[in-house]
N, C-alpha and C. Protein backbone atom coordinates (compact mmCIF):
# COMPACT_ATOMS: atom_id res chain seq x y z
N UNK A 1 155.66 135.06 124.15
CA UNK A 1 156.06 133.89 124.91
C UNK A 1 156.32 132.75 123.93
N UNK A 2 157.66 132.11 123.92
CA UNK A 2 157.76 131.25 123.04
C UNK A 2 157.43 129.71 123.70
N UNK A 3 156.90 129.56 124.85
CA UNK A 3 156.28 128.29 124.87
C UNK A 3 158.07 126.99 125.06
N UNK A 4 158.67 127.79 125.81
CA UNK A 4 160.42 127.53 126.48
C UNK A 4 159.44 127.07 127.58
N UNK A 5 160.07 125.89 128.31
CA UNK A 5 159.91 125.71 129.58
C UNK A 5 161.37 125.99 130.81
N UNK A 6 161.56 126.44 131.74
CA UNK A 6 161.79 126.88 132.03
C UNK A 6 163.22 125.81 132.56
N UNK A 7 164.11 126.28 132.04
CA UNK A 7 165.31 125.20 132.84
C UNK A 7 165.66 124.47 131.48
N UNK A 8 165.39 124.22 130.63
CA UNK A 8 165.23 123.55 129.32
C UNK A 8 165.62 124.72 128.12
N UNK A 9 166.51 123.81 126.93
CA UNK A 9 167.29 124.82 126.18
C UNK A 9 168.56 125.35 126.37
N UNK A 10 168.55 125.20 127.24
CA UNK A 10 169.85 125.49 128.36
C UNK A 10 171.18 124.91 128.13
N UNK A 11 172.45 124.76 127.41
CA UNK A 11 173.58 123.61 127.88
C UNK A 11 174.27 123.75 128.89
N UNK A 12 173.44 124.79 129.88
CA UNK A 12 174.16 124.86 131.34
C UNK A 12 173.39 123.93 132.30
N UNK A 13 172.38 123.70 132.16
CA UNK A 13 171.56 122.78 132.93
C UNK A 13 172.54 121.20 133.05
N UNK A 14 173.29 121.29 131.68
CA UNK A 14 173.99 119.89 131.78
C UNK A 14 174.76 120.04 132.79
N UNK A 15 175.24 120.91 133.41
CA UNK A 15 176.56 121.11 134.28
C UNK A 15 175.96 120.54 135.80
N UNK A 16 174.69 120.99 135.86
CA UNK A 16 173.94 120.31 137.56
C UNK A 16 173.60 118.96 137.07
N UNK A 17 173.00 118.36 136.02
CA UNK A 17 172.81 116.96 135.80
C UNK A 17 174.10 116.26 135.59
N UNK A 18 175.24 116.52 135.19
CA UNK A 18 176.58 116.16 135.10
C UNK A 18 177.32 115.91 136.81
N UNK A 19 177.33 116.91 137.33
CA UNK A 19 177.17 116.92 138.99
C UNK A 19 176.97 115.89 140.01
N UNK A 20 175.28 116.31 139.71
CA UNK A 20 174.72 115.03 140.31
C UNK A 20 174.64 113.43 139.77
N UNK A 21 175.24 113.25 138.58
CA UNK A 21 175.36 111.74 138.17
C UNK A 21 176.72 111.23 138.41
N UNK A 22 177.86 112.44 138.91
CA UNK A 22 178.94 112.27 139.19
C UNK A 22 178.88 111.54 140.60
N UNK A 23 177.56 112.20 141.42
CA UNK A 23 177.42 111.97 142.98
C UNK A 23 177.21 110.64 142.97
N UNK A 24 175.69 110.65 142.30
CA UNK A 24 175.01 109.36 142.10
C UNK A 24 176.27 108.14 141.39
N UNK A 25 176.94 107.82 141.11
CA UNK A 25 177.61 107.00 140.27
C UNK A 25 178.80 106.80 141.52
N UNK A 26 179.72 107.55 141.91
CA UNK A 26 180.86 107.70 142.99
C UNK A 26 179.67 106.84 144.42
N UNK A 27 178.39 107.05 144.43
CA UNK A 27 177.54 106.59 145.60
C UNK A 27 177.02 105.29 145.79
N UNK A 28 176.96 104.67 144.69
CA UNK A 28 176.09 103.54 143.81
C UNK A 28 177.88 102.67 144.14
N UNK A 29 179.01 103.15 143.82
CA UNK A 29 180.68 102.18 144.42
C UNK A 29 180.07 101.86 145.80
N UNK A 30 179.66 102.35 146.49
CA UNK A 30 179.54 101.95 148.08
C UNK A 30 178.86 100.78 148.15
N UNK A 31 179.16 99.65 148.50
CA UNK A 31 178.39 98.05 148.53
C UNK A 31 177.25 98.87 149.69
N UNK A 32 176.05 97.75 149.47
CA UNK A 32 174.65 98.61 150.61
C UNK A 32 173.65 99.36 149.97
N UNK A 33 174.70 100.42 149.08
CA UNK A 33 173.88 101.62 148.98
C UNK A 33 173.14 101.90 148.01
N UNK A 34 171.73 102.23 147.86
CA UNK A 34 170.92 102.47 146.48
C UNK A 34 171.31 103.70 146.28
N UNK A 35 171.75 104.06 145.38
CA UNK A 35 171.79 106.07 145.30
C UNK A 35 170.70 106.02 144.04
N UNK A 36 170.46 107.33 144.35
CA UNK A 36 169.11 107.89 143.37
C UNK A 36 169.66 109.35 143.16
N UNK A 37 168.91 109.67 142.07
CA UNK A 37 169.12 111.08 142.17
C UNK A 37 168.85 112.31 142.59
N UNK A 38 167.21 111.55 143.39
CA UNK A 38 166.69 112.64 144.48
C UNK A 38 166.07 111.66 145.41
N UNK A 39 165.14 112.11 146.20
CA UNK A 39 164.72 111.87 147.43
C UNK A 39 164.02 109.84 147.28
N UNK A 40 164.23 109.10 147.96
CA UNK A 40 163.41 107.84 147.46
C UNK A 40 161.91 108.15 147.68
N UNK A 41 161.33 107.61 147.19
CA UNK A 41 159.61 107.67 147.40
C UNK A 41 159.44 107.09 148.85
N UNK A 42 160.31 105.64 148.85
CA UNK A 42 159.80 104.70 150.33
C UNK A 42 161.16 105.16 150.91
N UNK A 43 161.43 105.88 151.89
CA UNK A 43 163.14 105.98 152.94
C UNK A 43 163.13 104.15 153.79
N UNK A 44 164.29 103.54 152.90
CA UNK A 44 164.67 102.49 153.20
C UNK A 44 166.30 102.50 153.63
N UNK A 45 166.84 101.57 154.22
CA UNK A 45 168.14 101.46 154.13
C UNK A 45 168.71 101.25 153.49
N UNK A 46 170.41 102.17 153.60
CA UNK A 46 170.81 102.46 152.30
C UNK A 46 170.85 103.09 150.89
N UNK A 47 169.40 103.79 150.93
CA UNK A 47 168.93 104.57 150.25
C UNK A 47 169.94 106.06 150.44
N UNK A 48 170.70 106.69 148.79
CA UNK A 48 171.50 107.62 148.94
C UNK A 48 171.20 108.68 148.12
N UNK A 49 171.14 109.62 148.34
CA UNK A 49 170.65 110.89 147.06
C UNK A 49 171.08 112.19 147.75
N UNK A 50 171.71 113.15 146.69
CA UNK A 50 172.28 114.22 146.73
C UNK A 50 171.03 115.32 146.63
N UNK A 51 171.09 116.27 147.52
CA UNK A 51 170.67 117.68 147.46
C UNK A 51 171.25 118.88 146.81
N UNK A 52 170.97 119.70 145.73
CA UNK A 52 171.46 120.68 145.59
C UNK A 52 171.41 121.63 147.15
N UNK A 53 172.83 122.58 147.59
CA UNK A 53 172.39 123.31 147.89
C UNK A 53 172.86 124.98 147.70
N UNK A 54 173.96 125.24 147.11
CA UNK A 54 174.33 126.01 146.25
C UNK A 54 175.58 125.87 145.30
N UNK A 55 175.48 127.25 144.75
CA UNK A 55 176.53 127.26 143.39
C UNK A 55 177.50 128.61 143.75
N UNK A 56 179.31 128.64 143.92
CA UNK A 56 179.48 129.82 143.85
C UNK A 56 179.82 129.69 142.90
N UNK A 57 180.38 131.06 142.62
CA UNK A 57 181.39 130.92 141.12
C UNK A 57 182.76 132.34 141.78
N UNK A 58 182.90 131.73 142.86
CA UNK A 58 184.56 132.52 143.30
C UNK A 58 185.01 134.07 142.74
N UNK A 59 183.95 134.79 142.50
CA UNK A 59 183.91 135.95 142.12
C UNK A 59 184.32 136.14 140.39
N UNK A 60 183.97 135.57 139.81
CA UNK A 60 184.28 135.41 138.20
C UNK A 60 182.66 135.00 137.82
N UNK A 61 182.02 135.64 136.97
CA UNK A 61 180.97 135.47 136.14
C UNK A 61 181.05 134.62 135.16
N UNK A 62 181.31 133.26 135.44
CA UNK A 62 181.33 132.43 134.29
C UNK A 62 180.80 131.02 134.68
N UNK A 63 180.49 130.18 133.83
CA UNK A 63 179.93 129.18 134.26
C UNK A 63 180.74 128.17 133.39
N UNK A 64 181.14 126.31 133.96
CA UNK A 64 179.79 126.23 135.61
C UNK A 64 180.65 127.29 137.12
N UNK A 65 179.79 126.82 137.45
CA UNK A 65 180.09 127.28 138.80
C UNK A 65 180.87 125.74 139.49
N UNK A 66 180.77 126.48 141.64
CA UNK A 66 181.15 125.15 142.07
C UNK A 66 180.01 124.90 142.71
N UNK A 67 179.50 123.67 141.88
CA UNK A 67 178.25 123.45 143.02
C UNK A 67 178.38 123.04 144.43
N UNK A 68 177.56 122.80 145.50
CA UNK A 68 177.36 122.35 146.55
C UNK A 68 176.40 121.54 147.32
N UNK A 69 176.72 120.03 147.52
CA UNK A 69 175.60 119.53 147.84
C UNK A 69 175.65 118.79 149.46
N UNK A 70 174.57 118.94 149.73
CA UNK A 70 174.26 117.60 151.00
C UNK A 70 173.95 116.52 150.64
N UNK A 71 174.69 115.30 151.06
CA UNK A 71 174.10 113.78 150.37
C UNK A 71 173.87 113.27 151.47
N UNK A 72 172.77 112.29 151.32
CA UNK A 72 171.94 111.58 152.50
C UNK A 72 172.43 110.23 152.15
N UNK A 73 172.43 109.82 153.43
CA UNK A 73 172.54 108.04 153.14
C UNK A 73 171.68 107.69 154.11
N UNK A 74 170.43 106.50 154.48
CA UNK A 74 169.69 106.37 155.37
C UNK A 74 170.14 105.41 156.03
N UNK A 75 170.58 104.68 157.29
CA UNK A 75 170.85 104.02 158.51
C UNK A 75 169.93 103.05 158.87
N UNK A 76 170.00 101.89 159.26
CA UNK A 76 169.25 101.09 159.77
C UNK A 76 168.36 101.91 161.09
N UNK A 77 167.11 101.63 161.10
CA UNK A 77 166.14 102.17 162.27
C UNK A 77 166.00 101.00 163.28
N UNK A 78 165.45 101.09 164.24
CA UNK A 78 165.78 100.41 165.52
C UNK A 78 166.53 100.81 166.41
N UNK A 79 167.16 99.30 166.96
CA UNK A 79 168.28 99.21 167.89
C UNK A 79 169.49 100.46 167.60
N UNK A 80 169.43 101.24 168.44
CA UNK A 80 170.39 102.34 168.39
C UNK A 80 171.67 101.82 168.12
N UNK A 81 172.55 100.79 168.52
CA UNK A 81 173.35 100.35 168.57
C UNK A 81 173.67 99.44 167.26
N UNK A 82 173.09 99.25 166.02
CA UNK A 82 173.10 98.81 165.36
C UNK A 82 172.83 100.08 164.36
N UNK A 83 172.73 101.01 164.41
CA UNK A 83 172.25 102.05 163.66
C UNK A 83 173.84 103.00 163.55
N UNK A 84 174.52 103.24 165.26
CA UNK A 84 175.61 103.91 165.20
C UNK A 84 176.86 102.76 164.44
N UNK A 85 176.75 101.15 164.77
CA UNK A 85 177.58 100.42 164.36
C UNK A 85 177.71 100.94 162.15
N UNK A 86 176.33 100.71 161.92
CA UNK A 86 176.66 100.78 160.57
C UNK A 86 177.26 102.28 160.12
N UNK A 87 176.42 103.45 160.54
CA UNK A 87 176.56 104.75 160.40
C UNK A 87 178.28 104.86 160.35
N UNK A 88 179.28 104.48 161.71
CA UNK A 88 180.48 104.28 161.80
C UNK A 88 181.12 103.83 160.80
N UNK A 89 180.57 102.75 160.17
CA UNK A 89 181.32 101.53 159.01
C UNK A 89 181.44 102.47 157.41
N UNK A 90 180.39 102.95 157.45
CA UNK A 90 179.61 103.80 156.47
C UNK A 90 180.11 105.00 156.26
N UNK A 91 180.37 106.02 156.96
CA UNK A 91 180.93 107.19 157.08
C UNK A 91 182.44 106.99 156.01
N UNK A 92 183.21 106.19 156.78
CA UNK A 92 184.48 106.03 155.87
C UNK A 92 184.20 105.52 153.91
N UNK A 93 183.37 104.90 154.09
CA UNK A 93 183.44 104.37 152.31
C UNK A 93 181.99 105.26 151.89
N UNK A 94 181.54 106.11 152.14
CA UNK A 94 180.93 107.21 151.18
C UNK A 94 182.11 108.34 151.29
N UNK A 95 182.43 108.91 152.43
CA UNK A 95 183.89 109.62 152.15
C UNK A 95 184.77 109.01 151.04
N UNK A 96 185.21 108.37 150.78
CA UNK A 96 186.08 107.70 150.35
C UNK A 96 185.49 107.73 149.03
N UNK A 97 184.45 107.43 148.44
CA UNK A 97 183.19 107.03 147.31
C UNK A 97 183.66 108.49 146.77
N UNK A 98 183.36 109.36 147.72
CA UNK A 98 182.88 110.94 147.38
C UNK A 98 183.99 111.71 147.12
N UNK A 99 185.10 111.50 147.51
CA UNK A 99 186.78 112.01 147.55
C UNK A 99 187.25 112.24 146.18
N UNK A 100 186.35 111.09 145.54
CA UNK A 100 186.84 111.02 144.21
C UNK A 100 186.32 112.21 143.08
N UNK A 101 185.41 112.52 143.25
CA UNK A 101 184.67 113.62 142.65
C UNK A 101 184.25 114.88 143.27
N UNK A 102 184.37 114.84 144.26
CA UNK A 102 184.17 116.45 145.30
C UNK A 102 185.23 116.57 146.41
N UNK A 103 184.97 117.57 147.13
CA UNK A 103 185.69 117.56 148.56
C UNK A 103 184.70 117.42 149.58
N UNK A 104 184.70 116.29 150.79
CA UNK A 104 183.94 116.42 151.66
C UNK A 104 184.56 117.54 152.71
N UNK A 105 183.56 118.41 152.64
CA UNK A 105 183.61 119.47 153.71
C UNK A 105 183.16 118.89 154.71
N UNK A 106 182.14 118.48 155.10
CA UNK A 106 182.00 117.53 156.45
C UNK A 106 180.84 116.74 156.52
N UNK A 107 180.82 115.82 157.61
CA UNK A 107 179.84 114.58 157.54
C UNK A 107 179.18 114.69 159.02
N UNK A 108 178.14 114.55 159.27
CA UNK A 108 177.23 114.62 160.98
C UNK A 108 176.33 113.64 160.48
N UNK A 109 175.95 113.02 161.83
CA UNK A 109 174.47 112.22 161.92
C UNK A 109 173.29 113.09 161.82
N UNK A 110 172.24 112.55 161.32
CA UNK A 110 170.84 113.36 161.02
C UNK A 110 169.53 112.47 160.89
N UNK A 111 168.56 112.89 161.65
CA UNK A 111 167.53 112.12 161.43
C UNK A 111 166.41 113.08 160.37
N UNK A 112 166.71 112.41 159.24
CA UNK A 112 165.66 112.26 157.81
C UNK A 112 164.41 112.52 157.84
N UNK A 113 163.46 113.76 157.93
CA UNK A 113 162.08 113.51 158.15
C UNK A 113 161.17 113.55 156.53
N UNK A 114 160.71 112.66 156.01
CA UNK A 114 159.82 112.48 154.72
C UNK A 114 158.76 113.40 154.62
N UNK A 115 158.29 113.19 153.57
CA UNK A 115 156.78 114.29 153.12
C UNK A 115 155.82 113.19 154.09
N UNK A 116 156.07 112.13 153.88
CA UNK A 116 154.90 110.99 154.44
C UNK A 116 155.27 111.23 156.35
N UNK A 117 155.60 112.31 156.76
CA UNK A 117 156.16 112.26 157.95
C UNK A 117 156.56 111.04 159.18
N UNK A 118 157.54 110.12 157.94
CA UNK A 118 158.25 109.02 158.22
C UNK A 118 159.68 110.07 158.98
N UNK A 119 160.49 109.25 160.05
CA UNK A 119 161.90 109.77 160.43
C UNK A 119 162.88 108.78 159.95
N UNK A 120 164.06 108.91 159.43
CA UNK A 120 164.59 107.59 159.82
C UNK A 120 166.61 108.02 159.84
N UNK A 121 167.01 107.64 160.44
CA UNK A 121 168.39 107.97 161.00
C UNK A 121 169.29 108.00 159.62
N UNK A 122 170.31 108.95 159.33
CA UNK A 122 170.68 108.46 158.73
C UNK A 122 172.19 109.96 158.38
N UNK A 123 172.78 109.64 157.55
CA UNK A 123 174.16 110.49 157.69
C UNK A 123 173.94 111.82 156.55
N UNK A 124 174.40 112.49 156.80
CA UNK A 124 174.55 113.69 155.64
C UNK A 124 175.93 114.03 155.58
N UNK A 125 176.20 114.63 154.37
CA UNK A 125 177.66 114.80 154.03
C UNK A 125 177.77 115.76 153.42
N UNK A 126 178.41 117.15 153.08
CA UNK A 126 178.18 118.06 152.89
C UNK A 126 179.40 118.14 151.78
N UNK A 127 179.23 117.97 150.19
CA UNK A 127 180.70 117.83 149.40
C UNK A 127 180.16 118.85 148.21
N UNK A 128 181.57 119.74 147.71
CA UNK A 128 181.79 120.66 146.81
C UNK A 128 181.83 120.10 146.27
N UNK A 129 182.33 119.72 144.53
CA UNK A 129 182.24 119.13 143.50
C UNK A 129 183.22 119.88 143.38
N UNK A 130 184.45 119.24 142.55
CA UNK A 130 186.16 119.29 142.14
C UNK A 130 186.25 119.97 140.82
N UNK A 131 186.71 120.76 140.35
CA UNK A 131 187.14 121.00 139.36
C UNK A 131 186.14 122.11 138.44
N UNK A 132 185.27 122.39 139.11
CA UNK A 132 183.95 123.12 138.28
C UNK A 132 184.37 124.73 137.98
N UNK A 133 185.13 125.67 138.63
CA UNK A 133 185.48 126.42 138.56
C UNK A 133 186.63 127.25 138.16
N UNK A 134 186.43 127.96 137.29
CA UNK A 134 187.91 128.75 136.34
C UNK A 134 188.19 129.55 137.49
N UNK A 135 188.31 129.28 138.64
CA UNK A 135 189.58 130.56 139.38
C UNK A 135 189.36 129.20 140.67
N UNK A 136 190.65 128.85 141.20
CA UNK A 136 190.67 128.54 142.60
C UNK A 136 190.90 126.83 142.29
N UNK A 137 191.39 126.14 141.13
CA UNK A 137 190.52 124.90 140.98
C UNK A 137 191.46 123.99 141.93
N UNK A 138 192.92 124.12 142.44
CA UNK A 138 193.37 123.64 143.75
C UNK A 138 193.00 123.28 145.21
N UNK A 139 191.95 123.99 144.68
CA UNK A 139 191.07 123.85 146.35
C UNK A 139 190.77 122.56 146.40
């Protein structure tokens, strides 16, 4: 055992941290929005962070792949009507944020549940990342 930690050593690991700072950075353009690179500790409004949730690689063994993520943005809590007003406003300029570096495959409302089993309203967006793959990169 050479005492490697696991994920580390790697110059493919740069390709998911490259990814997600692409997310985070295209997310952070949206006026409002805090983006992070994972989950916030406190779920506040405006708070934005990407999920890995897979990688293909279009039937070719080579890397990177195309990753795939869900990105959260959290919604004002309360008044329902003030929650769908922003969510509405919002939807268009993280699309728009995100266009630039992935493809949004699609966007739904979702209510957010925390480790601290806090809820709080808020959008998910489901975007490929552009250009990551040697076969198909037109898509």
């Amino acid at each position: 055992m050479t005492g490697v930690k696991l994920g580390h050593g790697s110059q493919h690991s740069v390709v998911a941290a490259d990814s997600r700072a692409q997310i985070v950075a295209a997310l952070a353009a949206v006026p409002g929005i805090s983006a992070t690179p994972q989950t916030p500790e406190v779920p506040t409004e405006g708070a934005a962070w990407p999920v890995w949730v897979q990688t293909t690689f279009d039937g070719v063994l080579a890397l990177p792949g195309r990753p795939t993520y869900d990105v959260y943005a959290l919604l004002p809590a309360g008044h329902l009507a003030t929650t769908v007003e922003t969510g509405d406003g919002l939807l268009g300029q993280l699309t728009m944020a995100l266009w630039l570096v992935a493809v949004v495959e699609l966007a739904e409302p979702v209510m957010v549940r925390f480790d601290n089993q806090t809820n709080m309203p808020g959008l998910r967006l489901r975007v490929t990342m552009r250009g990551s793959s040697n076969v198909n990169n037109g898509r």
